[in-house]
PDB file of N, CA and C in Angstrom:
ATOM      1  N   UNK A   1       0.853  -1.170   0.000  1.00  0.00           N
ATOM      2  CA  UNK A   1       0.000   0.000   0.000  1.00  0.00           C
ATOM      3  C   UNK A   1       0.901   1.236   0.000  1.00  0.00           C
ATOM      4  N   UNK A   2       0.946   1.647  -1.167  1.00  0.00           N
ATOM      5  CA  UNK A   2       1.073   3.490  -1.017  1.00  0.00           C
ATOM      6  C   UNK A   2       1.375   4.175   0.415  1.00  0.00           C
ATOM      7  N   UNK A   3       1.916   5.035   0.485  1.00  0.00           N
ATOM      8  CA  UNK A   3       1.795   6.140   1.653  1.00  0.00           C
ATOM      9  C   UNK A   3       0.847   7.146   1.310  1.00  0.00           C
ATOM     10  N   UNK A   4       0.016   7.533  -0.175  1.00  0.00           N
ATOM     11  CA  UNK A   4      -1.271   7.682  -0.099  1.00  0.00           C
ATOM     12  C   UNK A   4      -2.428   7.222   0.007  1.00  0.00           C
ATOM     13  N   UNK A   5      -2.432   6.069  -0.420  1.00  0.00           N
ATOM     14  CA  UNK A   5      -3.214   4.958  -0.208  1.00  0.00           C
ATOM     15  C   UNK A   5      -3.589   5.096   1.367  1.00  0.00           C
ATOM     16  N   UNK A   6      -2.492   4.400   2.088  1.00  0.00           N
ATOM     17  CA  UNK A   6      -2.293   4.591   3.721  1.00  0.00           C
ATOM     18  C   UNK A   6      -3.139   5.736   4.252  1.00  0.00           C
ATOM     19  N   UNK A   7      -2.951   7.323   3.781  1.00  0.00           N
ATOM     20  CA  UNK A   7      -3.345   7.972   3.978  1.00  0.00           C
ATOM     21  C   UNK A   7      -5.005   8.844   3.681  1.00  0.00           C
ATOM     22  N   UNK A   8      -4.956   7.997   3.167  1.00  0.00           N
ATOM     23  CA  UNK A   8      -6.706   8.058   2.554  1.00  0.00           C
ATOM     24  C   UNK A   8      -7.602   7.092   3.088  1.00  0.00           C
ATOM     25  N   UNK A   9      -6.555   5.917   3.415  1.00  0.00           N
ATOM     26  CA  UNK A   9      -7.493   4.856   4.008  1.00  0.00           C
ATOM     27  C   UNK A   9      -7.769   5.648   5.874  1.00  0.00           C
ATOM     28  N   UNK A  10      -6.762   6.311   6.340  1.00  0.00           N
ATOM     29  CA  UNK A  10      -6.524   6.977   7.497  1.00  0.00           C
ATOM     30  C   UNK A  10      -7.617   7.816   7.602  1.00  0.00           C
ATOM     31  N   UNK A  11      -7.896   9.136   6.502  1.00  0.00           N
ATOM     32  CA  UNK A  11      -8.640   9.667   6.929  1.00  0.00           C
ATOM     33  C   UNK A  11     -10.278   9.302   6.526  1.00  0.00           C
ATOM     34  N   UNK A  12     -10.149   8.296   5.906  1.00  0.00           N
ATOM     35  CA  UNK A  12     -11.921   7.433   5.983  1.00  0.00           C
ATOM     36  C   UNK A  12     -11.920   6.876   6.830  1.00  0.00           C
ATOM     37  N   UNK A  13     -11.171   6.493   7.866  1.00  0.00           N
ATOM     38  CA  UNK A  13     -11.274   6.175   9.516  1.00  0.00           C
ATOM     39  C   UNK A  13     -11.689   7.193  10.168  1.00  0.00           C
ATOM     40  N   UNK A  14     -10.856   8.392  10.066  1.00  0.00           N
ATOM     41  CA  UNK A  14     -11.215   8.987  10.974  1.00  0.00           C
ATOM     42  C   UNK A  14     -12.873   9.723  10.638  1.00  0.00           C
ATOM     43  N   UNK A  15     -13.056  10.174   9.482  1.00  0.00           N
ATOM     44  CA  UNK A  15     -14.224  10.583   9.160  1.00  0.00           C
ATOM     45  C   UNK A  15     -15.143   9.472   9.825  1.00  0.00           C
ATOM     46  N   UNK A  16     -15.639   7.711   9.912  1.00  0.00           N
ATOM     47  CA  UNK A  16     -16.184   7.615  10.365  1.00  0.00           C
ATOM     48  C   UNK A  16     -16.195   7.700  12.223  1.00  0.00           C
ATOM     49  N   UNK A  17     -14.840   7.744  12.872  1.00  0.00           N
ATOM     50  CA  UNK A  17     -14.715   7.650  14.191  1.00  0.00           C
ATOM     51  C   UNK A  17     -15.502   9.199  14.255  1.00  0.00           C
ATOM     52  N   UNK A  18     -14.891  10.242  13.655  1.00  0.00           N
ATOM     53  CA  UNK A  18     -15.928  12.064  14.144  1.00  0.00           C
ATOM     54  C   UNK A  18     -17.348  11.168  13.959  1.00  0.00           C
ATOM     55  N   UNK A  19     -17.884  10.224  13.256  1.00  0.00           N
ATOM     56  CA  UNK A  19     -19.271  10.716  13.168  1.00  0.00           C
ATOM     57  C   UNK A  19     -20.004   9.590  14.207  1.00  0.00           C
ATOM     58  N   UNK A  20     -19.242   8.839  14.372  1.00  0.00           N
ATOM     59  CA  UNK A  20     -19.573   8.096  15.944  1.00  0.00           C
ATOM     60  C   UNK A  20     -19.527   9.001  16.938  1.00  0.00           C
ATOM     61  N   UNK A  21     -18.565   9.844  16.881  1.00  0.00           N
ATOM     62  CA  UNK A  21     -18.428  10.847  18.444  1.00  0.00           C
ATOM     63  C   UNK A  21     -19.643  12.068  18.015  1.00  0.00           C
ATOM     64  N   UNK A  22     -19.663  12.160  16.809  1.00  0.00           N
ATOM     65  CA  UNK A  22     -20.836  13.248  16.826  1.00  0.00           C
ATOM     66  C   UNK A  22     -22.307  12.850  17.360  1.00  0.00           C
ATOM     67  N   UNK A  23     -22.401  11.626  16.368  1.00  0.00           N
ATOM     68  CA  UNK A  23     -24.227  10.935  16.731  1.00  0.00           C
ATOM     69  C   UNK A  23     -24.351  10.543  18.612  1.00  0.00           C
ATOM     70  N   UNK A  24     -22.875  10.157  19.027  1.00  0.00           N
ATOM     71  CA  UNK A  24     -23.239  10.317  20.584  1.00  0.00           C
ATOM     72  C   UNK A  24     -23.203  11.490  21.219  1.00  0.00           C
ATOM     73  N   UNK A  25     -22.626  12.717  20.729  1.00  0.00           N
ATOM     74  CA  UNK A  25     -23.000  14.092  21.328  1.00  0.00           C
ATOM     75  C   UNK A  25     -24.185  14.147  20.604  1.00  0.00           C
ATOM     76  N   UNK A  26     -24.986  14.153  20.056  1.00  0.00           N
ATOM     77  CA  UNK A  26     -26.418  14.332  19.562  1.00  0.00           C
ATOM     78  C   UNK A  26     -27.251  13.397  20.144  1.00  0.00           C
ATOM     79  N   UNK A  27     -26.877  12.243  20.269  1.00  0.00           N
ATOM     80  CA  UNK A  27     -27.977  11.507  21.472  1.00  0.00           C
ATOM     81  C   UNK A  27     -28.138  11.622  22.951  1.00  0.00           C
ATOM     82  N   UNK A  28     -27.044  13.001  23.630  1.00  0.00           N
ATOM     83  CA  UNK A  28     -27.111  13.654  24.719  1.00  0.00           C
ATOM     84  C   UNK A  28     -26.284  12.854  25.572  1.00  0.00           C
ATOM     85  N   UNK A  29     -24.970  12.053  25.540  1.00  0.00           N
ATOM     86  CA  UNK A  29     -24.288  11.362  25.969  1.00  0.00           C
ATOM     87  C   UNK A  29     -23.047  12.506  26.331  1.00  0.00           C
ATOM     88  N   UNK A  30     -23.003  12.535  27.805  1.00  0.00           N
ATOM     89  CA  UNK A  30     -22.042  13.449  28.495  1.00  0.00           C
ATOM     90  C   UNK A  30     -20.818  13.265  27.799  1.00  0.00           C
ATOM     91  N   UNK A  31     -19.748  14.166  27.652  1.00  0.00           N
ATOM     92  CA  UNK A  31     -18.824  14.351  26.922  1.00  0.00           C
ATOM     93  C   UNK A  31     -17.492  13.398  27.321  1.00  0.00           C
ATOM     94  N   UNK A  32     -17.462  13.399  28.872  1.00  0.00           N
ATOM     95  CA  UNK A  32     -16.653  12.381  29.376  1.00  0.00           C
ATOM     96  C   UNK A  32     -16.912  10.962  29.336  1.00  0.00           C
ATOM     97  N   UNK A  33     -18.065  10.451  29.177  1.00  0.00           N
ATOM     98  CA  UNK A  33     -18.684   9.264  28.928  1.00  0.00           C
ATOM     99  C   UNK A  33     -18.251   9.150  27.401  1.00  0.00           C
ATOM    100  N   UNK A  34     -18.378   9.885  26.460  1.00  0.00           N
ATOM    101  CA  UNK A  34     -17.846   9.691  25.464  1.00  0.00           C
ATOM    102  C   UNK A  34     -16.238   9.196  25.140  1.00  0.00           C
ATOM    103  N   UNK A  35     -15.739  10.232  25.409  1.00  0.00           N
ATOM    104  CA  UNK A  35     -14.498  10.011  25.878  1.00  0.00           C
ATOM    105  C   UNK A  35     -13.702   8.281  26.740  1.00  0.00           C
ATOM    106  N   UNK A  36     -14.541   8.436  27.171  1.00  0.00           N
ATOM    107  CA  UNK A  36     -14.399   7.133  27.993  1.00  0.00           C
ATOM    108  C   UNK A  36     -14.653   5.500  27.292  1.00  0.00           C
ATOM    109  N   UNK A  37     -16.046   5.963  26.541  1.00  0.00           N
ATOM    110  CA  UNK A  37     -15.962   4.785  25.405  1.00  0.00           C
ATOM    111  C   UNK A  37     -14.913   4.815  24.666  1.00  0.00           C
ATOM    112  N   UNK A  38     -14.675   5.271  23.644  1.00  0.00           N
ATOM    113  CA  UNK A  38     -13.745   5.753  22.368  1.00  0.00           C
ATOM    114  C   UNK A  38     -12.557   5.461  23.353  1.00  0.00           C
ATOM    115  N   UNK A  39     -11.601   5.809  24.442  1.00  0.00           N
ATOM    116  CA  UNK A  39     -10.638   4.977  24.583  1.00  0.00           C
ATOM    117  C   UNK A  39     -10.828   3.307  25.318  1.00  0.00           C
ATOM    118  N   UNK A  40     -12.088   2.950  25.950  1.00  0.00           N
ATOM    119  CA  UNK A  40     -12.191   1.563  26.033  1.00  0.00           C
ATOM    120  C   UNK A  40     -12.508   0.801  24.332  1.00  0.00           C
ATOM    121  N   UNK A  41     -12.789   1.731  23.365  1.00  0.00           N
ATOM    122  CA  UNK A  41     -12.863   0.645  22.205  1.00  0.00           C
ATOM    123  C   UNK A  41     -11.205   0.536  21.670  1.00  0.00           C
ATOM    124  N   UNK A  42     -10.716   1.094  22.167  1.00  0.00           N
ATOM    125  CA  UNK A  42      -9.045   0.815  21.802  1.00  0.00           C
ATOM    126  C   UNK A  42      -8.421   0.107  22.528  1.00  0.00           C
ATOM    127  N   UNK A  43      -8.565   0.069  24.138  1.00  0.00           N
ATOM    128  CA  UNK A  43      -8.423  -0.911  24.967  1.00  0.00           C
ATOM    129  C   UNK A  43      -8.854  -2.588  24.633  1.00  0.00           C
ATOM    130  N   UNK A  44     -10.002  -2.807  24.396  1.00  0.00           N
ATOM    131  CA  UNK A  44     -10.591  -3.577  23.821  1.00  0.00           C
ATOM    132  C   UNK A  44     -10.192  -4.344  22.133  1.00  0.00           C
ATOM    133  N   UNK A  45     -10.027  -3.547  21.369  1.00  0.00           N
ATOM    134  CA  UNK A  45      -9.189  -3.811  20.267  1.00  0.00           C
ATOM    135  C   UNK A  45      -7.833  -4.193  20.028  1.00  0.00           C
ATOM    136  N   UNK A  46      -6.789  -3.945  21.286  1.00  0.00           N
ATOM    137  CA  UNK A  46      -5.714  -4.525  21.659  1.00  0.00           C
ATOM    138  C   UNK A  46      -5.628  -5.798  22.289  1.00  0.00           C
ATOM    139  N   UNK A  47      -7.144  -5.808  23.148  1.00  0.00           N
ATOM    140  CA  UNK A  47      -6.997  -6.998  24.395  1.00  0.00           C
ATOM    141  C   UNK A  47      -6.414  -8.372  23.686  1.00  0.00           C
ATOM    142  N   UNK A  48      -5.707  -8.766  24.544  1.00  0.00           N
ATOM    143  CA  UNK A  48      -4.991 -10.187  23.927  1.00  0.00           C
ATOM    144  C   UNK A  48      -3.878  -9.638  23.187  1.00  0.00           C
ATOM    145  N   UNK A  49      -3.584  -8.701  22.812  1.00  0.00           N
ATOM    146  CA  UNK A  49      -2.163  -8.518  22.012  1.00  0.00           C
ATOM    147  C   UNK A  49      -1.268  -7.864  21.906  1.00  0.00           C
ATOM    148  N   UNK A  50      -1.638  -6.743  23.416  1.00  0.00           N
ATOM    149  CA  UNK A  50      -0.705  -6.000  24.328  1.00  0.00           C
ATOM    150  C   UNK A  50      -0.953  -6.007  25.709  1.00  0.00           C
ATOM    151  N   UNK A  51      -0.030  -5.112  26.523  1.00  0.00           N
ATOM    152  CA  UNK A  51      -0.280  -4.968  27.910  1.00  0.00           C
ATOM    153  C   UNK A  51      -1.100  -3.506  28.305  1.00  0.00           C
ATOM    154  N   UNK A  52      -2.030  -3.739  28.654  1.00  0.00           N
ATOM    155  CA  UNK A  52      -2.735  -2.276  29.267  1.00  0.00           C
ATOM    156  C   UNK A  52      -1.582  -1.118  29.165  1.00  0.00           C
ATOM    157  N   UNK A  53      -0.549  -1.411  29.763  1.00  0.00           N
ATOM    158  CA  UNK A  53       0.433  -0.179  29.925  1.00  0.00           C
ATOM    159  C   UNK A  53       0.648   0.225  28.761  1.00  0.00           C
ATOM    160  N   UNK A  54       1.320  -0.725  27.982  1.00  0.00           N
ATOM    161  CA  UNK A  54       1.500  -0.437  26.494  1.00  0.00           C
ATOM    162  C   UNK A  54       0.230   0.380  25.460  1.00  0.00           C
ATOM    163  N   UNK A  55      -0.903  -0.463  26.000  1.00  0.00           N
ATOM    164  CA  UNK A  55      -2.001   0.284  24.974  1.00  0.00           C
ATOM    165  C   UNK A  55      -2.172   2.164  26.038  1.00  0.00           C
ATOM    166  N   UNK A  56      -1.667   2.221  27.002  1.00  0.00           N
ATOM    167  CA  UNK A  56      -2.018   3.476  27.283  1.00  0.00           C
ATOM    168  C   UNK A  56      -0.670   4.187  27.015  1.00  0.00           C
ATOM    169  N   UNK A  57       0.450   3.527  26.438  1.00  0.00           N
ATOM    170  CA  UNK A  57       1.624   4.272  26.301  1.00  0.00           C
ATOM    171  C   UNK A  57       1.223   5.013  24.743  1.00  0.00           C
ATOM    172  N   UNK A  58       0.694   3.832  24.183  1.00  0.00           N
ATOM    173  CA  UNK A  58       0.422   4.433  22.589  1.00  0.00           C
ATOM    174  C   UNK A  58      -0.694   5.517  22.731  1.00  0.00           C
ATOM    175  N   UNK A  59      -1.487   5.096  23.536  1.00  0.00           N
ATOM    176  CA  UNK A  59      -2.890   6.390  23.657  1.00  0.00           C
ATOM    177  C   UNK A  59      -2.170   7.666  23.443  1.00  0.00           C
ATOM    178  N   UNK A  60      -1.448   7.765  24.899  1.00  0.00           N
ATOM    179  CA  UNK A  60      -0.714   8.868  25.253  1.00  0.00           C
ATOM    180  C   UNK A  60      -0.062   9.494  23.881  1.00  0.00           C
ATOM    181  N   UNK A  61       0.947   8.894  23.465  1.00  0.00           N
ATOM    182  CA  UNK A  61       2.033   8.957  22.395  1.00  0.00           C
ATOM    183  C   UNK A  61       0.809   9.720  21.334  1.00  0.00           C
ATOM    184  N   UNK A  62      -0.107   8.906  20.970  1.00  0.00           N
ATOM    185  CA  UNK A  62      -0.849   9.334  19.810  1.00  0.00           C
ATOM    186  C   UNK A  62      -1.765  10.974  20.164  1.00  0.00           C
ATOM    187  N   UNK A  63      -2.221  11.536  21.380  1.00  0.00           N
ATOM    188  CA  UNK A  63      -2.633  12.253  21.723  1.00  0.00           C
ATOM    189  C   UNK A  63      -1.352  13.895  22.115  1.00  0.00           C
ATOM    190  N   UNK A  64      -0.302  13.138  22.311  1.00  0.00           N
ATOM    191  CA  UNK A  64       0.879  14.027  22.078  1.00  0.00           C
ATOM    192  C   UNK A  64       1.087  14.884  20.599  1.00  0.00           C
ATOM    193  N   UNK A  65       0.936  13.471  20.009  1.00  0.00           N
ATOM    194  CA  UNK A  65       1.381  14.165  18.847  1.00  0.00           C
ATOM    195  C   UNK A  65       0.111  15.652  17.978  1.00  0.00           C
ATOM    196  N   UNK A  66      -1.010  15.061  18.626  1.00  0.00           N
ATOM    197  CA  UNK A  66      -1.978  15.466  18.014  1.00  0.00           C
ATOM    198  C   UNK A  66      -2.405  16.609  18.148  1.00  0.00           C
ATOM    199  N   UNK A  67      -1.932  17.040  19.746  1.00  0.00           N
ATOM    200  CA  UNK A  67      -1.607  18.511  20.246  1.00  0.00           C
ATOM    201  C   UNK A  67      -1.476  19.294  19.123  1.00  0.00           C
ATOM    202  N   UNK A  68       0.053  19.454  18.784  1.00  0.00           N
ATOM    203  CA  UNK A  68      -0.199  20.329  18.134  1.00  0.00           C
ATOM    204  C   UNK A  68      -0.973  20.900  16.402  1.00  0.00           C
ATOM    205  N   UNK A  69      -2.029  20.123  15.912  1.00  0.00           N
ATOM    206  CA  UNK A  69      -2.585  20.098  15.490  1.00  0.00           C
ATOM    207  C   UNK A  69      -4.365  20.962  15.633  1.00  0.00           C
ATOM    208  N   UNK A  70      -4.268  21.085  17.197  1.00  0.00           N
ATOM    209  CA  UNK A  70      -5.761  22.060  17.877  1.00  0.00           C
ATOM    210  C   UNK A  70      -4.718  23.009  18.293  1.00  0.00           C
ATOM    211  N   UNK A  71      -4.555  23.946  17.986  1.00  0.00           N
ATOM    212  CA  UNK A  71      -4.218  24.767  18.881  1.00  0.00           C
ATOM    213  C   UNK A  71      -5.136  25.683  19.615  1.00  0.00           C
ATOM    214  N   UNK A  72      -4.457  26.392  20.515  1.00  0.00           N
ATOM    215  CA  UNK A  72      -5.277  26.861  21.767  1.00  0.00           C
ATOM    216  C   UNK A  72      -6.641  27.958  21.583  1.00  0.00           C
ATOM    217  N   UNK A  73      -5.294  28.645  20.181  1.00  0.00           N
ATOM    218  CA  UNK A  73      -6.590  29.446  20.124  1.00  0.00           C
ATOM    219  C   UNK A  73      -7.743  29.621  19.871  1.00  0.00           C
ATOM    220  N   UNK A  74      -8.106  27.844  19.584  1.00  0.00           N
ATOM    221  CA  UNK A  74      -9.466  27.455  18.997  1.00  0.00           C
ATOM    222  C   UNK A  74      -9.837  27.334  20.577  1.00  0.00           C
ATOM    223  N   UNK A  75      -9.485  27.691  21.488  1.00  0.00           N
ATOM    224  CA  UNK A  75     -10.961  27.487  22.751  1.00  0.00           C
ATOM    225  C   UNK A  75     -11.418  28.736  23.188  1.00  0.00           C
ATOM    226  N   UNK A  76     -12.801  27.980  23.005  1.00  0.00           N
ATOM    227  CA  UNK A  76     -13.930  29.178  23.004  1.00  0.00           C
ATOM    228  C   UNK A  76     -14.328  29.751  24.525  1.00  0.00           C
ATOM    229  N   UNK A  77     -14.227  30.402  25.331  1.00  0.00           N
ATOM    230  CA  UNK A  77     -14.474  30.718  26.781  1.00  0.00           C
ATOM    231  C   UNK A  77     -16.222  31.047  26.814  1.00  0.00           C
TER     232      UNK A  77
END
């Protein structure tokens, strides 16, 4: 596979993961409850083929990087 390929297949993932997190902010599902699913379905998707630590080392790692991608000045007070 391509490194565009790769990358197209990437963001038709993510387009459907936003619209899972959207239809549960529209069915009135608290934001941390959300949150909370969406990293137990990654927990869950590892089970059997890493160690908890490990799947929260990658969480972490992947949420690092992603920083700087929102920046701050998108929060709204």
């Amino acid at each position: 596979m391509s490194s565009e390929d790769a990358f197209n297949q990437y963001k038709e993932t993510e387009k459907l993961a936003l619209r899972i997190a959207s239809d549960l902010q529209t069915s009135g599902a608290k934001t941390e409850d959300i949150e909370i699913a969406l990293i137990t379905a990654i927990f869950v998707m590892h089970k059997g083929k890493l160690l908890p630590h490990r799947i929260a080392n990658i969480i972490k790692g992947h949420a690092d990087t992603l920083v700087s991608y929102f920046p701050q000045s998108d929060i709204q007070n």
